[in-house]
C-alpha atoms as a PDB file:
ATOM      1  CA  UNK A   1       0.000   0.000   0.000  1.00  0.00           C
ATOM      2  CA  UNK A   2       2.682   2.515   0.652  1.00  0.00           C
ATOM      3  CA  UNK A   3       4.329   1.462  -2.327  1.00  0.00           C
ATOM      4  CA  UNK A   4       1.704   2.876  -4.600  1.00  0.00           C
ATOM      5  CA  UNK A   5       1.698   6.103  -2.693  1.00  0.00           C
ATOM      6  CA  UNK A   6       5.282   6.604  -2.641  1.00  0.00           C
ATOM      7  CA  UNK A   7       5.103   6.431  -6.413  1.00  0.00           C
ATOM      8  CA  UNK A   8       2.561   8.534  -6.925  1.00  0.00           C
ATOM      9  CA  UNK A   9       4.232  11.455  -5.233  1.00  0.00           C
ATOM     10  CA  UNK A  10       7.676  10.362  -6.758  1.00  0.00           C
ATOM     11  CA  UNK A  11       6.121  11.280 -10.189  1.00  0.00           C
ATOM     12  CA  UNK A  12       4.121  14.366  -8.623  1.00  0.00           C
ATOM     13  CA  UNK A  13       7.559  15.827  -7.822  1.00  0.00           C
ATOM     14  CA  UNK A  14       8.730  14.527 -10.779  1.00  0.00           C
ATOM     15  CA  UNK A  15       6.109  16.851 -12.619  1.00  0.00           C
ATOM     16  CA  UNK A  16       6.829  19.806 -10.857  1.00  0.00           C
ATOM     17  CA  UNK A  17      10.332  19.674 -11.478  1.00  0.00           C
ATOM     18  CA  UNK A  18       9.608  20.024 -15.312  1.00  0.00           C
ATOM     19  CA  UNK A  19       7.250  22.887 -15.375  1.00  0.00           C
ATOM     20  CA  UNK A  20       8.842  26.462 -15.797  1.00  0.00           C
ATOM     21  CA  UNK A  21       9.552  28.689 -12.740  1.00  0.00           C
ATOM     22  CA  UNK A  22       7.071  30.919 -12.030  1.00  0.00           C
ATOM     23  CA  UNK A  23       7.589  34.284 -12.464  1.00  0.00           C
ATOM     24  CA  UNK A  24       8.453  36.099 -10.041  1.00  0.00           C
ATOM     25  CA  UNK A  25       9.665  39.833  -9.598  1.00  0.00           C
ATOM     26  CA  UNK A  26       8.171  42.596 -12.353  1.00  0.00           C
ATOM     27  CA  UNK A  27       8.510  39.605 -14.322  1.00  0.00           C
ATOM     28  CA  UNK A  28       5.419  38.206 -12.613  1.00  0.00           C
ATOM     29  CA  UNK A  29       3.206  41.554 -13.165  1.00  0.00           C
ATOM     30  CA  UNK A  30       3.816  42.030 -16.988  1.00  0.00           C
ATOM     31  CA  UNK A  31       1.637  38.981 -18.730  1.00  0.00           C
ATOM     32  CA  UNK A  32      -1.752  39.893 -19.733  1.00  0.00           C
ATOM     33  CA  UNK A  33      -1.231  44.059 -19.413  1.00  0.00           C
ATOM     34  CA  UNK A  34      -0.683  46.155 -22.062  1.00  0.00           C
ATOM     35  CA  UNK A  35       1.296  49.488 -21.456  1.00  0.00           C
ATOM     36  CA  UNK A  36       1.171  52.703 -23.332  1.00  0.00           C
ATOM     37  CA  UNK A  37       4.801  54.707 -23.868  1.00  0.00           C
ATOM     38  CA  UNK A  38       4.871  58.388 -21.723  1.00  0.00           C
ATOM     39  CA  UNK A  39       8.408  59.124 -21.942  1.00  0.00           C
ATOM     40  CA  UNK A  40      11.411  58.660 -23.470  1.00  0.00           C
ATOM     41  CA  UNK A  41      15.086  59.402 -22.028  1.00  0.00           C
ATOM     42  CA  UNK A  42      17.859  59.528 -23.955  1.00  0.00           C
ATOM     43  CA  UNK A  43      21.308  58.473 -22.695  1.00  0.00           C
ATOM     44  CA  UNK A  44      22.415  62.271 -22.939  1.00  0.00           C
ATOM     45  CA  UNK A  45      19.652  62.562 -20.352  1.00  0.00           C
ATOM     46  CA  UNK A  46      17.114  64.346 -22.296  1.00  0.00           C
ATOM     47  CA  UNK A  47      13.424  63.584 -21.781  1.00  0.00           C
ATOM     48  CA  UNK A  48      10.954  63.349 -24.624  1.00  0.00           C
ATOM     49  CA  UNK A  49       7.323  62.642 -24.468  1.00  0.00           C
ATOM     50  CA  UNK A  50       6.405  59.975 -26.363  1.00  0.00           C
ATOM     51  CA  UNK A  51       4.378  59.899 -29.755  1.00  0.00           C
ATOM     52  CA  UNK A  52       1.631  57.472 -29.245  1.00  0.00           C
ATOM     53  CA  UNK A  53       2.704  53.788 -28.738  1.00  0.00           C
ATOM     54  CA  UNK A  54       2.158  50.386 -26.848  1.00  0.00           C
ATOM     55  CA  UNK A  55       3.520  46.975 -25.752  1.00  0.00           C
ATOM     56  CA  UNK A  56       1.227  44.332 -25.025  1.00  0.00           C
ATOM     57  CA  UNK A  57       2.018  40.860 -23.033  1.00  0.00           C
ATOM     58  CA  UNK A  58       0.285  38.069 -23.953  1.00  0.00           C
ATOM     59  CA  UNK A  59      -0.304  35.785 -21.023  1.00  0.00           C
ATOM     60  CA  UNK A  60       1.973  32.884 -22.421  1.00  0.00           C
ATOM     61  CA  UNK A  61       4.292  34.798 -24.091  1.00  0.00           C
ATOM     62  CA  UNK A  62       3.000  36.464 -27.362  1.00  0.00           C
ATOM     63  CA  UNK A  63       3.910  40.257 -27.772  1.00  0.00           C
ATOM     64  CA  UNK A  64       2.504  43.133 -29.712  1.00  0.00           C
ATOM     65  CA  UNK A  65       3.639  46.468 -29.935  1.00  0.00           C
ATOM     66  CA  UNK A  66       2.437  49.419 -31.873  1.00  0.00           C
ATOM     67  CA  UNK A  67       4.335  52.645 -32.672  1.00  0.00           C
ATOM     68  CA  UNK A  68       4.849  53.775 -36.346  1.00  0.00           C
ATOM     69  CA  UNK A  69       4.396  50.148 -37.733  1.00  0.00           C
ATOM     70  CA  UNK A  70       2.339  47.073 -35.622  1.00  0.00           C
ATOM     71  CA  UNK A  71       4.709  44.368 -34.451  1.00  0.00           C
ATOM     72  CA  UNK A  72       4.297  41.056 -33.198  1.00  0.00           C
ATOM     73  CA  UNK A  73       6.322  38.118 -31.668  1.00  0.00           C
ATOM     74  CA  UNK A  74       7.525  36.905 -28.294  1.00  0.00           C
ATOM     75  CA  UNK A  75       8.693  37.700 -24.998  1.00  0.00           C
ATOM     76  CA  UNK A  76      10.393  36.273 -22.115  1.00  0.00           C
ATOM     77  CA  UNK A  77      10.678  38.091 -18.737  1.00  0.00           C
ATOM     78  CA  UNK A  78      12.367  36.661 -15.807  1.00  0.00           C
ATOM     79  CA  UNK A  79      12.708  38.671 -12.284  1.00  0.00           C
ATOM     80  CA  UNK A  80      13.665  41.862 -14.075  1.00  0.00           C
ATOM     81  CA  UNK A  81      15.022  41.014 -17.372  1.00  0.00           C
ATOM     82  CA  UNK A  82      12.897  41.225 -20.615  1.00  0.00           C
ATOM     83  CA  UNK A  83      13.829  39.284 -23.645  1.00  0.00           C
ATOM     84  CA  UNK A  84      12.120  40.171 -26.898  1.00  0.00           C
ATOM     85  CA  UNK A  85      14.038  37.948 -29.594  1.00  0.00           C
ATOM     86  CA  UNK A  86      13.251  38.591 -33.017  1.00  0.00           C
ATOM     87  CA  UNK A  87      12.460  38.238 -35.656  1.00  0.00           C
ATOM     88  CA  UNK A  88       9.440  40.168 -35.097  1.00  0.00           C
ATOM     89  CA  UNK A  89       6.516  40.328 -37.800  1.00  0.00           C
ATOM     90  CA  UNK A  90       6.007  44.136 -38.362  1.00  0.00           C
ATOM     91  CA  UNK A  91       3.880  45.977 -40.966  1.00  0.00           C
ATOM     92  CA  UNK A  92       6.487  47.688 -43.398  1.00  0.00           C
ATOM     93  CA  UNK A  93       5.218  51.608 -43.465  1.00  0.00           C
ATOM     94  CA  UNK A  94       7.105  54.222 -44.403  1.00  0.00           C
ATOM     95  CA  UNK A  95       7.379  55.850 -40.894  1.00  0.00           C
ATOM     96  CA  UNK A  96       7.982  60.056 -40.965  1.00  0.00           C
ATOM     97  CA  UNK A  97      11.631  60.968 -40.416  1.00  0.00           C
ATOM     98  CA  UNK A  98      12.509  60.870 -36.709  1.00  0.00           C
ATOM     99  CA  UNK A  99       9.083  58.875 -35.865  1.00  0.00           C
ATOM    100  CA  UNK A 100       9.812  56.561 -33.505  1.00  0.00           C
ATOM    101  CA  UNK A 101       9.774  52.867 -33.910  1.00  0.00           C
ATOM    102  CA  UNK A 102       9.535  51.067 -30.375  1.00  0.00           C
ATOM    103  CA  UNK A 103      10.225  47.731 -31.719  1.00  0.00           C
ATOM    104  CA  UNK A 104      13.569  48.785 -32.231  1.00  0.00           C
ATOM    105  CA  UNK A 105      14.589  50.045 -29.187  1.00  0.00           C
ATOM    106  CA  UNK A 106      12.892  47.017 -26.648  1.00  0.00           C
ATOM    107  CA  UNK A 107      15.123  44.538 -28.930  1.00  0.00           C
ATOM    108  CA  UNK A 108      17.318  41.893 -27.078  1.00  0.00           C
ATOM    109  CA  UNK A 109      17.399  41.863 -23.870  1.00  0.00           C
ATOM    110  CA  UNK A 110      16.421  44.583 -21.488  1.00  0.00           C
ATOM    111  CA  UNK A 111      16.025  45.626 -17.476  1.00  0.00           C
ATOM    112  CA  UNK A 112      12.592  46.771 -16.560  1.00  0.00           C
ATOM    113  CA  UNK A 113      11.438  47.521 -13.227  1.00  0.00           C
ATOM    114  CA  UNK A 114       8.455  49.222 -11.259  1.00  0.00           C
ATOM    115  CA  UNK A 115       8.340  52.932 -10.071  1.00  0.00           C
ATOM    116  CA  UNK A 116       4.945  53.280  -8.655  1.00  0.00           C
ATOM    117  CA  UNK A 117       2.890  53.508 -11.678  1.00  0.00           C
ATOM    118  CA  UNK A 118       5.247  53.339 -13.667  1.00  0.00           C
ATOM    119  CA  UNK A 119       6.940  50.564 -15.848  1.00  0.00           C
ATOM    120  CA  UNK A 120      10.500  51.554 -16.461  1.00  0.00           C
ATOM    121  CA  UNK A 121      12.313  49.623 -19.377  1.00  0.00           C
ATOM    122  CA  UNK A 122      16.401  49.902 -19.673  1.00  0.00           C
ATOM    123  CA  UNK A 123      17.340  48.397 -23.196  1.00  0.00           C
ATOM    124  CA  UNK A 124      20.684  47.554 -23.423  1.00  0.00           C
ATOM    125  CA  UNK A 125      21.194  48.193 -27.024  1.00  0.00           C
ATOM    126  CA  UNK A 126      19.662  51.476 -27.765  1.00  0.00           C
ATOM    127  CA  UNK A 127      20.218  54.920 -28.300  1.00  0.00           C
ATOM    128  CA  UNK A 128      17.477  54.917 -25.288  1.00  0.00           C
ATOM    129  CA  UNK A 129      18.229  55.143 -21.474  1.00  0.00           C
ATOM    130  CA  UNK A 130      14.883  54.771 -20.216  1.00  0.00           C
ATOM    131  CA  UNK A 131      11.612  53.957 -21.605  1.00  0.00           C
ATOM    132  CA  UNK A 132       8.560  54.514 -18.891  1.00  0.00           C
ATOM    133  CA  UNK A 133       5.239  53.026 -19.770  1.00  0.00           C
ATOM    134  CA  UNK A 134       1.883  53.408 -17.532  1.00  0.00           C
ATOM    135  CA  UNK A 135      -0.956  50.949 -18.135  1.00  0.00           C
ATOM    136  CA  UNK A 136      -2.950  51.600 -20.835  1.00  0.00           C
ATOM    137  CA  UNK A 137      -6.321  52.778 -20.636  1.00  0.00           C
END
């Protein structure tokens, strides 16, 4: 009799053991929101407000954001890093000199992290400090 029991939570912990961390962190409060972009920082410092645009996180992973052209894909966040590998599928408009084009600057792998309301993103490969989202309406 314990036998059977002692196999049964043998492969219970078994099972566990294979399913993905959960997230925990900022990491755990970004699937299923979408965020709209209020302000940009450059690494000179300067602050911009931002033309309209958004980031959306699908609850298992999916992406969409939309600046100039509409972009989808994936993402991976763990604790505070963001990973948005590409290649991304992205409408192909011909975006107004100096409009800005979110999808490249939230490429590769970034640091994001919560300031009160606000979601801050650091990419690491971008002409961009800071990005700093608030939930969208």
């Amino acid at each position: 009799m314990r036998r059977p029991l002692l196999l049964a939570a043998f492969g219970i912990a078994a099972l566990a053991a294979c399913s993905p961390p959960v997230p925990v962190g900022v990491a755990a409060e970004v699937p299923g929101t979408t965020w709209s972009l209020e302000r940009i920082v450059t690494a000179d410092g300067e602050i911009a407000r931002a033309e309209p645009a958004e980031i959306s996180f699908g609850p298992q992973g999916s992406l969409a954001i939309q600046s100039c052209n509409a972009c989808s894909g994936r993402y991976a966040a763990s604790d505070s890093l963001l990973t948005i590998e590409g290649p991304l599928a992205c409408t192909k408009k011909a975006c107004p000199a100096g409009a800005l084009e979110l999808e490249r600057h939230v490429m590769g792998t970034s640091v994001m992290r919560r300031d009160g309301l606000y979601l801050t993103v650091l990419p690491a490969d971008s002409t961009v400090a800071q990005l700093l989202f608030v939930p969208a309406q």
